[in-house]
PDB file of N, CA and C in Angstrom:
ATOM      1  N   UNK A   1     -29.015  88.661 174.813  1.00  0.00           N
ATOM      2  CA  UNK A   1     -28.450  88.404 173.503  1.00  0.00           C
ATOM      3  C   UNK A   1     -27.647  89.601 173.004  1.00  0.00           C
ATOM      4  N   UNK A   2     -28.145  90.464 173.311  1.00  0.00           N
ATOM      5  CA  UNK A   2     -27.407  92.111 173.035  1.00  0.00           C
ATOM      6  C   UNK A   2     -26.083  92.442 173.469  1.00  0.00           C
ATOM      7  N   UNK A   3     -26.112  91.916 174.449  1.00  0.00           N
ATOM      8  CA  UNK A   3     -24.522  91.625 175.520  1.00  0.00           C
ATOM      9  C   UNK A   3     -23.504  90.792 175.164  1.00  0.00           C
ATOM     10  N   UNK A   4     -24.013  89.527 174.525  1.00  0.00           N
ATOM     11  CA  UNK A   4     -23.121  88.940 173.694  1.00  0.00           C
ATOM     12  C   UNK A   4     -22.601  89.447 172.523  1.00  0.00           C
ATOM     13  N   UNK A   5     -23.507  89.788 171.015  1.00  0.00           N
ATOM     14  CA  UNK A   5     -23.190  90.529 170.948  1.00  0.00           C
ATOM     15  C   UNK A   5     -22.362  91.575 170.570  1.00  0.00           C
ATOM     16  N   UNK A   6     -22.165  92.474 171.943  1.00  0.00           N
ATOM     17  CA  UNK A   6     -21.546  93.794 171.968  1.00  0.00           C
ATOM     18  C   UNK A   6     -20.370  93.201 172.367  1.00  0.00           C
ATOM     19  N   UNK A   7     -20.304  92.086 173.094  1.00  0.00           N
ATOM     20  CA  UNK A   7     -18.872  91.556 173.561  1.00  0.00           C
ATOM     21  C   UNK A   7     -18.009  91.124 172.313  1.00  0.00           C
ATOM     22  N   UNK A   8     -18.657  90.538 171.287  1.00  0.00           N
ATOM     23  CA  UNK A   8     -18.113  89.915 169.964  1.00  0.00           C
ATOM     24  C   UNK A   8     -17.082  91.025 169.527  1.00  0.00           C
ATOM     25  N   UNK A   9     -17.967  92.389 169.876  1.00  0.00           N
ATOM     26  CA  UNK A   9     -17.523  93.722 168.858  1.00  0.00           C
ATOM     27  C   UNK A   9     -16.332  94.256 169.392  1.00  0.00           C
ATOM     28  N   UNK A  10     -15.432  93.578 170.689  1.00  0.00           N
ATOM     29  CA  UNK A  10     -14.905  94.936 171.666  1.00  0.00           C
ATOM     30  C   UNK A  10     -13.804  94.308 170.934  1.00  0.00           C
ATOM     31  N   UNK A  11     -12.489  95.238 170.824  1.00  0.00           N
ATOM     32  CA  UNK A  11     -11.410  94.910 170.650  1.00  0.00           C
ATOM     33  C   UNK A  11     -10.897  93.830 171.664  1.00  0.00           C
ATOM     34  N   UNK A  12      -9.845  92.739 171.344  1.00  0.00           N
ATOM     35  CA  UNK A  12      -8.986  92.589 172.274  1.00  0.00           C
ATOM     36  C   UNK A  12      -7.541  92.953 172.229  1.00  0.00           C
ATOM     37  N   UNK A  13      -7.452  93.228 171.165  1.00  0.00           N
ATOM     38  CA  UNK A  13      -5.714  93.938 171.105  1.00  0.00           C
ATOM     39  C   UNK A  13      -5.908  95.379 170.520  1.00  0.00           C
ATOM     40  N   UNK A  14      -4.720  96.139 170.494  1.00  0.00           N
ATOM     41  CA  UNK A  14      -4.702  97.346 169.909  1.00  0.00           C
ATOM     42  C   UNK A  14      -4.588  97.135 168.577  1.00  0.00           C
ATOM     43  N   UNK A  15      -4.792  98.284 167.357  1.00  0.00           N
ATOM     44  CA  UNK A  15      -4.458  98.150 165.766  1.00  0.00           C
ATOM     45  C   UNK A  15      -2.962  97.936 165.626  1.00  0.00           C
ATOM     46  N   UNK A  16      -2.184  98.889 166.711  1.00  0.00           N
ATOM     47  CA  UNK A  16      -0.325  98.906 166.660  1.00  0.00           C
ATOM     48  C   UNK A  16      -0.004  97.565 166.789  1.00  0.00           C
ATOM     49  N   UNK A  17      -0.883  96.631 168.161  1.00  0.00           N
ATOM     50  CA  UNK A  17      -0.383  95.794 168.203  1.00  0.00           C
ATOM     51  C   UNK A  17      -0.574  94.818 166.997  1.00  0.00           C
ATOM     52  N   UNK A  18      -1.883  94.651 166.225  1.00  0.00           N
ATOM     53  CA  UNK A  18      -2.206  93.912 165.411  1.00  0.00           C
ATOM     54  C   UNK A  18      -1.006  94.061 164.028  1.00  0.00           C
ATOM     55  N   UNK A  19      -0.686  95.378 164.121  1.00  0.00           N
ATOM     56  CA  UNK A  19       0.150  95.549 162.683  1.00  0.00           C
ATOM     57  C   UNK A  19       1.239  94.847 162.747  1.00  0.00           C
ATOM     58  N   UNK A  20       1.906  95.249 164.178  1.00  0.00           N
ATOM     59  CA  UNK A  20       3.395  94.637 164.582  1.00  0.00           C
ATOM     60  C   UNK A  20       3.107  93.179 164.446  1.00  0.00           C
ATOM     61  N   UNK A  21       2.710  92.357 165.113  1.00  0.00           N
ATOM     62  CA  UNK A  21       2.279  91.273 165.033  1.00  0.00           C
ATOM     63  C   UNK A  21       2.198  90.533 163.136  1.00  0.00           C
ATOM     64  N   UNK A  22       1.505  90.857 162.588  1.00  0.00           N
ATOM     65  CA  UNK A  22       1.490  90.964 161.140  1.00  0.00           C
ATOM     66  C   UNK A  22       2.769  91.331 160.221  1.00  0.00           C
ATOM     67  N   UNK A  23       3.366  92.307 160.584  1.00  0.00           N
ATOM     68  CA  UNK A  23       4.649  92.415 159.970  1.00  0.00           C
ATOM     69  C   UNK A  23       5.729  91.399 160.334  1.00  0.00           C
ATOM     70  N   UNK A  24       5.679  90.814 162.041  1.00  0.00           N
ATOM     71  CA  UNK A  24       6.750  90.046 162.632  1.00  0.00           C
ATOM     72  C   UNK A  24       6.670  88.329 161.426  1.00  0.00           C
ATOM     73  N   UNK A  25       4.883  88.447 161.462  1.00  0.00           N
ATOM     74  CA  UNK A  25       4.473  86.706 160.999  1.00  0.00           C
ATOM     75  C   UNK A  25       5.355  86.620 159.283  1.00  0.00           C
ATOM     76  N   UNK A  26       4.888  88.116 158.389  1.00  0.00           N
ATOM     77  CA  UNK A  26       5.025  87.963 157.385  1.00  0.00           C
ATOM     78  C   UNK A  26       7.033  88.358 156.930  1.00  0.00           C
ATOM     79  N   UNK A  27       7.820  89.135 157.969  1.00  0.00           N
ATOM     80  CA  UNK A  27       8.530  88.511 157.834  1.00  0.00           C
ATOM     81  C   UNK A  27       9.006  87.446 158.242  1.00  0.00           C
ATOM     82  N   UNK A  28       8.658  86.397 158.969  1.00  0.00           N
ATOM     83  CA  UNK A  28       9.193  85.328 159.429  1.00  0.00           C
ATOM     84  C   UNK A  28       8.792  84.295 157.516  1.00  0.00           C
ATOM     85  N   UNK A  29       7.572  84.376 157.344  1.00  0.00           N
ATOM     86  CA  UNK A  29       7.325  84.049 156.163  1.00  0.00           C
ATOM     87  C   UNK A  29       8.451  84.371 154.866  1.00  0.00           C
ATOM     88  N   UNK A  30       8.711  85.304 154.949  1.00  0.00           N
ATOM     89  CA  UNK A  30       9.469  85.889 153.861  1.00  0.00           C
ATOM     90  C   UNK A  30      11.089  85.162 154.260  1.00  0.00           C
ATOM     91  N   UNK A  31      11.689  85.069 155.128  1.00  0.00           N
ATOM     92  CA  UNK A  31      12.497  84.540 155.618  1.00  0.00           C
ATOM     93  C   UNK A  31      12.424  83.053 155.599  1.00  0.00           C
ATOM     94  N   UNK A  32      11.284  82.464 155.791  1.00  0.00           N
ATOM     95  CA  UNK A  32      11.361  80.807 155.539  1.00  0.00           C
ATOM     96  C   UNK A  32      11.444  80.390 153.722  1.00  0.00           C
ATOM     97  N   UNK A  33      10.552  81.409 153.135  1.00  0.00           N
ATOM     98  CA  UNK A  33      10.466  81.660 151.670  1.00  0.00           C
ATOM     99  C   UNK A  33      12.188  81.123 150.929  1.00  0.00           C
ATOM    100  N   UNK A  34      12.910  82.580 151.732  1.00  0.00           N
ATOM    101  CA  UNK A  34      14.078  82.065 151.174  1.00  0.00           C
ATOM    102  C   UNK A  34      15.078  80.765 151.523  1.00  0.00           C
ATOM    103  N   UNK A  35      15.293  80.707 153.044  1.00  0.00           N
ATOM    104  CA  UNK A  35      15.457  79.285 153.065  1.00  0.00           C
ATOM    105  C   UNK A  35      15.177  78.126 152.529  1.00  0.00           C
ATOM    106  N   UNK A  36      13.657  77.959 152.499  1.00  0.00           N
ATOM    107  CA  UNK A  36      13.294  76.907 152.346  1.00  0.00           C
ATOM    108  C   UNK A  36      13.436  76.921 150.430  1.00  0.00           C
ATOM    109  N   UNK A  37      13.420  77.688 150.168  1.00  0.00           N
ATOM    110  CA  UNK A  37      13.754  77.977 148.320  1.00  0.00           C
ATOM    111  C   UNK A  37      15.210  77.714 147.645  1.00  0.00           C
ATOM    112  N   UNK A  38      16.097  78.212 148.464  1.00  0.00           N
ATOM    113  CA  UNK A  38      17.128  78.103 148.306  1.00  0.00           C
ATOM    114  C   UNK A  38      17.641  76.309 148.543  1.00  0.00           C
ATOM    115  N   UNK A  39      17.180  75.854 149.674  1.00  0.00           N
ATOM    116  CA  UNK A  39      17.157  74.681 150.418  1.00  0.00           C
ATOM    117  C   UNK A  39      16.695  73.624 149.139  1.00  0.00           C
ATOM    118  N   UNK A  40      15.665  74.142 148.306  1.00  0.00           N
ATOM    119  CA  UNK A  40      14.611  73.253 147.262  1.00  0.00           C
ATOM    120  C   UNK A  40      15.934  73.350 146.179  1.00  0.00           C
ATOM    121  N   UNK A  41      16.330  74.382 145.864  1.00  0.00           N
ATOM    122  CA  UNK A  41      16.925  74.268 144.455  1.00  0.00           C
ATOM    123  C   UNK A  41      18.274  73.435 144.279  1.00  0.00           C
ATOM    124  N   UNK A  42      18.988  73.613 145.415  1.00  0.00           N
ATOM    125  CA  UNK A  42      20.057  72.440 145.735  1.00  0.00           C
ATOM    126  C   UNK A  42      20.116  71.505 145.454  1.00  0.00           C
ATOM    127  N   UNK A  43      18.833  70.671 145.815  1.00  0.00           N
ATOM    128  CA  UNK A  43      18.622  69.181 146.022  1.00  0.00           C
ATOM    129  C   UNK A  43      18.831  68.982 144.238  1.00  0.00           C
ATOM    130  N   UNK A  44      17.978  69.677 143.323  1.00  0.00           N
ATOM    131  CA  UNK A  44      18.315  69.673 141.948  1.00  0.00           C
ATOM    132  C   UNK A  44      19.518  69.794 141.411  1.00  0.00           C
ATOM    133  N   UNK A  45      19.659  69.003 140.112  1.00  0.00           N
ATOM    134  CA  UNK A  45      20.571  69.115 139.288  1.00  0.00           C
ATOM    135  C   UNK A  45      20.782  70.154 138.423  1.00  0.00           C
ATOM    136  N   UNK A  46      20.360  71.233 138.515  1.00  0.00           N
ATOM    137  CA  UNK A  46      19.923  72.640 138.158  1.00  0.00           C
ATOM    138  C   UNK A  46      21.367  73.200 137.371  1.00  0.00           C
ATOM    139  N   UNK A  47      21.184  73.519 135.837  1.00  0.00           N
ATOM    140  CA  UNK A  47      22.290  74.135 135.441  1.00  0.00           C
ATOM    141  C   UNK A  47      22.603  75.889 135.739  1.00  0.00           C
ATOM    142  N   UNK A  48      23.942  76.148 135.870  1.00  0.00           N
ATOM    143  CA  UNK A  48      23.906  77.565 136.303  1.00  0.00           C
ATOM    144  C   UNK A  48      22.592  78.841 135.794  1.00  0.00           C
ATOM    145  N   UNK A  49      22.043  78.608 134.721  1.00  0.00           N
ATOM    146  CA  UNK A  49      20.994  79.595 134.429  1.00  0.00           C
ATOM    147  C   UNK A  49      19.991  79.453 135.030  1.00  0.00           C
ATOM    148  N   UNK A  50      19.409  78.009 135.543  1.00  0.00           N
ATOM    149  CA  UNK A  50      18.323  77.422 135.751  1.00  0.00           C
ATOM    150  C   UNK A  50      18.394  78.326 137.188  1.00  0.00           C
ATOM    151  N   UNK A  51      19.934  77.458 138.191  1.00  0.00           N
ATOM    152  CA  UNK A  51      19.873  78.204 138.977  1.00  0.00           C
ATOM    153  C   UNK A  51      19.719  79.366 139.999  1.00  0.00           C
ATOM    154  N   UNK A  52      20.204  80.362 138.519  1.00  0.00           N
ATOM    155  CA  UNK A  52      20.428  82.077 138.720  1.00  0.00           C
ATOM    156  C   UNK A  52      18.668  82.289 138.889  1.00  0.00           C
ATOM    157  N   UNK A  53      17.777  81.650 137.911  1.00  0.00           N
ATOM    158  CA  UNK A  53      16.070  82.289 137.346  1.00  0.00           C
ATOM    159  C   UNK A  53      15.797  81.907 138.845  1.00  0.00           C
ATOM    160  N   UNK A  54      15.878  80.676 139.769  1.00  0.00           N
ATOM    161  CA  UNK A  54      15.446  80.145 140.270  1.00  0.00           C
ATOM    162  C   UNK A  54      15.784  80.819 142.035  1.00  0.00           C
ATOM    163  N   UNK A  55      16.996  81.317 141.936  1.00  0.00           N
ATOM    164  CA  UNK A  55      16.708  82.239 143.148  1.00  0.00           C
ATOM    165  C   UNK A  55      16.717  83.447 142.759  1.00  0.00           C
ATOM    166  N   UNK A  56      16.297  83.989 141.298  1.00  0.00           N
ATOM    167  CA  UNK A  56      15.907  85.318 141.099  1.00  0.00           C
ATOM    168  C   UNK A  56      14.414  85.185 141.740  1.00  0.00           C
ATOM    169  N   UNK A  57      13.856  84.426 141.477  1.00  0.00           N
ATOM    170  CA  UNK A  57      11.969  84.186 141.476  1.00  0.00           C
ATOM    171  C   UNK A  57      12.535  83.629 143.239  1.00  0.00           C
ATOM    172  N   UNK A  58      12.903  83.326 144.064  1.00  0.00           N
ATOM    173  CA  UNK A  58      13.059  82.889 145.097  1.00  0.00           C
ATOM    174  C   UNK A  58      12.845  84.527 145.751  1.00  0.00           C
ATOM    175  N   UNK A  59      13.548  85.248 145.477  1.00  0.00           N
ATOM    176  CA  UNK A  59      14.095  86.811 146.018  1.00  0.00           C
ATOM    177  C   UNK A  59      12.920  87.467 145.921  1.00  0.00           C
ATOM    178  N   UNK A  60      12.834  87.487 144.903  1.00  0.00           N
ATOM    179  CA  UNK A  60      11.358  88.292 144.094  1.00  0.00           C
ATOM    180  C   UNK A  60      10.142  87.908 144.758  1.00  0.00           C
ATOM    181  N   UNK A  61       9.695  86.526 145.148  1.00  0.00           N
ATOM    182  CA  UNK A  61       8.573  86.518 145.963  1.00  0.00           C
ATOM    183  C   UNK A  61       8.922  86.654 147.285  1.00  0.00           C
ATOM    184  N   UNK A  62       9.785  86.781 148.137  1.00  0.00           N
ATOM    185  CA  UNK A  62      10.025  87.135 149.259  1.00  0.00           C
ATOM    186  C   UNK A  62      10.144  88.294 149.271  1.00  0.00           C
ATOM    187  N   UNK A  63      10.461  89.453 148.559  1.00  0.00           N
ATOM    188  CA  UNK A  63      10.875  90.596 148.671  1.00  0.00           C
ATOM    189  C   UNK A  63       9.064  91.354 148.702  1.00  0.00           C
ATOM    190  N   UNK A  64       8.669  90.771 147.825  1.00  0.00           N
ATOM    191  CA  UNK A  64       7.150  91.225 147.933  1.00  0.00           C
ATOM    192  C   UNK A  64       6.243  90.943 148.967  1.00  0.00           C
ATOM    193  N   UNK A  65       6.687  89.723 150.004  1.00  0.00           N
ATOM    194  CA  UNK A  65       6.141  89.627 151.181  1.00  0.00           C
ATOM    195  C   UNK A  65       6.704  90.215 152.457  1.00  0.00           C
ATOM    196  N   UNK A  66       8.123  90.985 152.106  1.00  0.00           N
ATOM    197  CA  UNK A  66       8.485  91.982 153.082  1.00  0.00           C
ATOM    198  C   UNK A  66       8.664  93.069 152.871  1.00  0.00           C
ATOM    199  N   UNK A  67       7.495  93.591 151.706  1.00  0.00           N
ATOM    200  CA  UNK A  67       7.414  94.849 151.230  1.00  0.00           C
ATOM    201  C   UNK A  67       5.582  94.793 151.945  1.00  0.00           C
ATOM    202  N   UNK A  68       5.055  94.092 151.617  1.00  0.00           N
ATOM    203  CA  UNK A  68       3.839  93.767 152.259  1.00  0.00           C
ATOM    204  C   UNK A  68       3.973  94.098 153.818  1.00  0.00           C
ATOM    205  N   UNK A  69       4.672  93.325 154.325  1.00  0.00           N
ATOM    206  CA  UNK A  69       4.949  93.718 156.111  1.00  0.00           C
ATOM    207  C   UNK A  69       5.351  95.547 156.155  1.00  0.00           C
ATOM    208  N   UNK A  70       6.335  96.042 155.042  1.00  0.00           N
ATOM    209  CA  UNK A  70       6.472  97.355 155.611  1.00  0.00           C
ATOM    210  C   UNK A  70       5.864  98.322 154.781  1.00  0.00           C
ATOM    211  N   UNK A  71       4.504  97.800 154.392  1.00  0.00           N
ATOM    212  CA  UNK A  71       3.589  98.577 154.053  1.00  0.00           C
ATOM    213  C   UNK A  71       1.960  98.652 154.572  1.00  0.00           C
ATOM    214  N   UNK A  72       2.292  98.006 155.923  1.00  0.00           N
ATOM    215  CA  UNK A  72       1.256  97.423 156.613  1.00  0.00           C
ATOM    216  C   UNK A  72       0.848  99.000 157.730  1.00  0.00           C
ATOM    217  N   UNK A  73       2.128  99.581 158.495  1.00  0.00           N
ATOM    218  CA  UNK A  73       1.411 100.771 159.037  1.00  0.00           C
ATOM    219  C   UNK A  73       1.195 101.549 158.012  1.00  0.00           C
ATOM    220  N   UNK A  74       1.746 101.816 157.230  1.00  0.00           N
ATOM    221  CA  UNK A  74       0.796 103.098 156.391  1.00  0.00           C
ATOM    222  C   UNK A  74      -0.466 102.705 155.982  1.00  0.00           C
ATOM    223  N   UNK A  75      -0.647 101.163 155.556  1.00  0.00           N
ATOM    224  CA  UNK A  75      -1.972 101.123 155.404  1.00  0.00           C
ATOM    225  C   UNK A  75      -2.866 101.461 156.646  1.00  0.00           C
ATOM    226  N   UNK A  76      -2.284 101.052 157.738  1.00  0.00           N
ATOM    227  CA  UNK A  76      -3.574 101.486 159.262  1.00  0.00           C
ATOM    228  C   UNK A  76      -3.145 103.128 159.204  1.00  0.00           C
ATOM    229  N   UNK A  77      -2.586 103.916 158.520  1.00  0.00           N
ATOM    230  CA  UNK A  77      -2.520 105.138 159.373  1.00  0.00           C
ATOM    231  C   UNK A  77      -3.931 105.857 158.167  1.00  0.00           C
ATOM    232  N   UNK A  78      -3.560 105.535 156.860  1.00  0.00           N
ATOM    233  CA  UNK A  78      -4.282 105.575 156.173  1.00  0.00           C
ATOM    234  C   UNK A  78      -5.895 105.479 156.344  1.00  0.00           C
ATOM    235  N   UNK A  79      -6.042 104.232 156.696  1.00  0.00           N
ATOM    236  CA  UNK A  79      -6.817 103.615 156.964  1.00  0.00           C
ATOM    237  C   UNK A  79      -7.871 104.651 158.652  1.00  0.00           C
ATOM    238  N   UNK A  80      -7.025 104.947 159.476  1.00  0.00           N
ATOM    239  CA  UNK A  80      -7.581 105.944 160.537  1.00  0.00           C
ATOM    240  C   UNK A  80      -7.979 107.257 159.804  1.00  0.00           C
ATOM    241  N   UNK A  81      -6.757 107.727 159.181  1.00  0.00           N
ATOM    242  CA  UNK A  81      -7.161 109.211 158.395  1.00  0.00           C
ATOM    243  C   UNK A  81      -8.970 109.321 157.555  1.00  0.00           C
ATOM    244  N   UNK A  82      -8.910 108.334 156.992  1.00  0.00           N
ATOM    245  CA  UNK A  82     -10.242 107.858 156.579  1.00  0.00           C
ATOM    246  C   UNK A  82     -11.534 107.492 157.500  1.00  0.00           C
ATOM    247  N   UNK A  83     -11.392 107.002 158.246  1.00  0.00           N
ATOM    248  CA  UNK A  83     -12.323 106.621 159.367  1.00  0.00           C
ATOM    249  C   UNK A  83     -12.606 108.200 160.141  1.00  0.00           C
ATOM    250  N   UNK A  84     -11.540 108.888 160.734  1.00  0.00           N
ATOM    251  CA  UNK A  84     -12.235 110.034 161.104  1.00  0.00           C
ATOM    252  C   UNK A  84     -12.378 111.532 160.264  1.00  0.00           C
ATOM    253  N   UNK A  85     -12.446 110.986 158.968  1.00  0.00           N
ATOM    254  CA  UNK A  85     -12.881 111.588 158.320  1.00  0.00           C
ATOM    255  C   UNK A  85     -14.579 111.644 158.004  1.00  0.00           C
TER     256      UNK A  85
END
């Protein structure tokens, strides 16, 4: 039972790889964000102001999910500095 386990615990990827990986998903996210936002507001009859708020808040939550991705290694470097501390 001990062996299982210890197997649960082992890594299978590296942290670099896990970050990269994480930054690639969340910009792909941030990138569908705006498409698919931009794509939504069209279909509406949206007057020019409506429009402007509507891919301001389009920008604005994407920009925060690819500020998230390039704030992801400093959080692991951080995150090590602490651990072998």
């Amino acid at each position: 039972m001990a062996h299982i386990v210890q197997q649960f615990k082992r890594n299978v990827t590296s942290t670099r790889f896990d970050v990269k990986v994480a930054q690639w998903v969340l910009w792909s996210i941030a990138l569908m964000i705006i498409v698919g936002g931009i794509y939504e507001l069209t279909r509406f009859q949206l007057t020019e102001y409506q429009l402007f708020v509507g891919i301001l808040l389009v920008l604005a939550v994407s920009l925060q999910v690819i500020l998230g991705g390039l704030l992801l290694p400093i959080v692991q470097v951080v995150a090590q500095r602490q651990k072998t501390e």
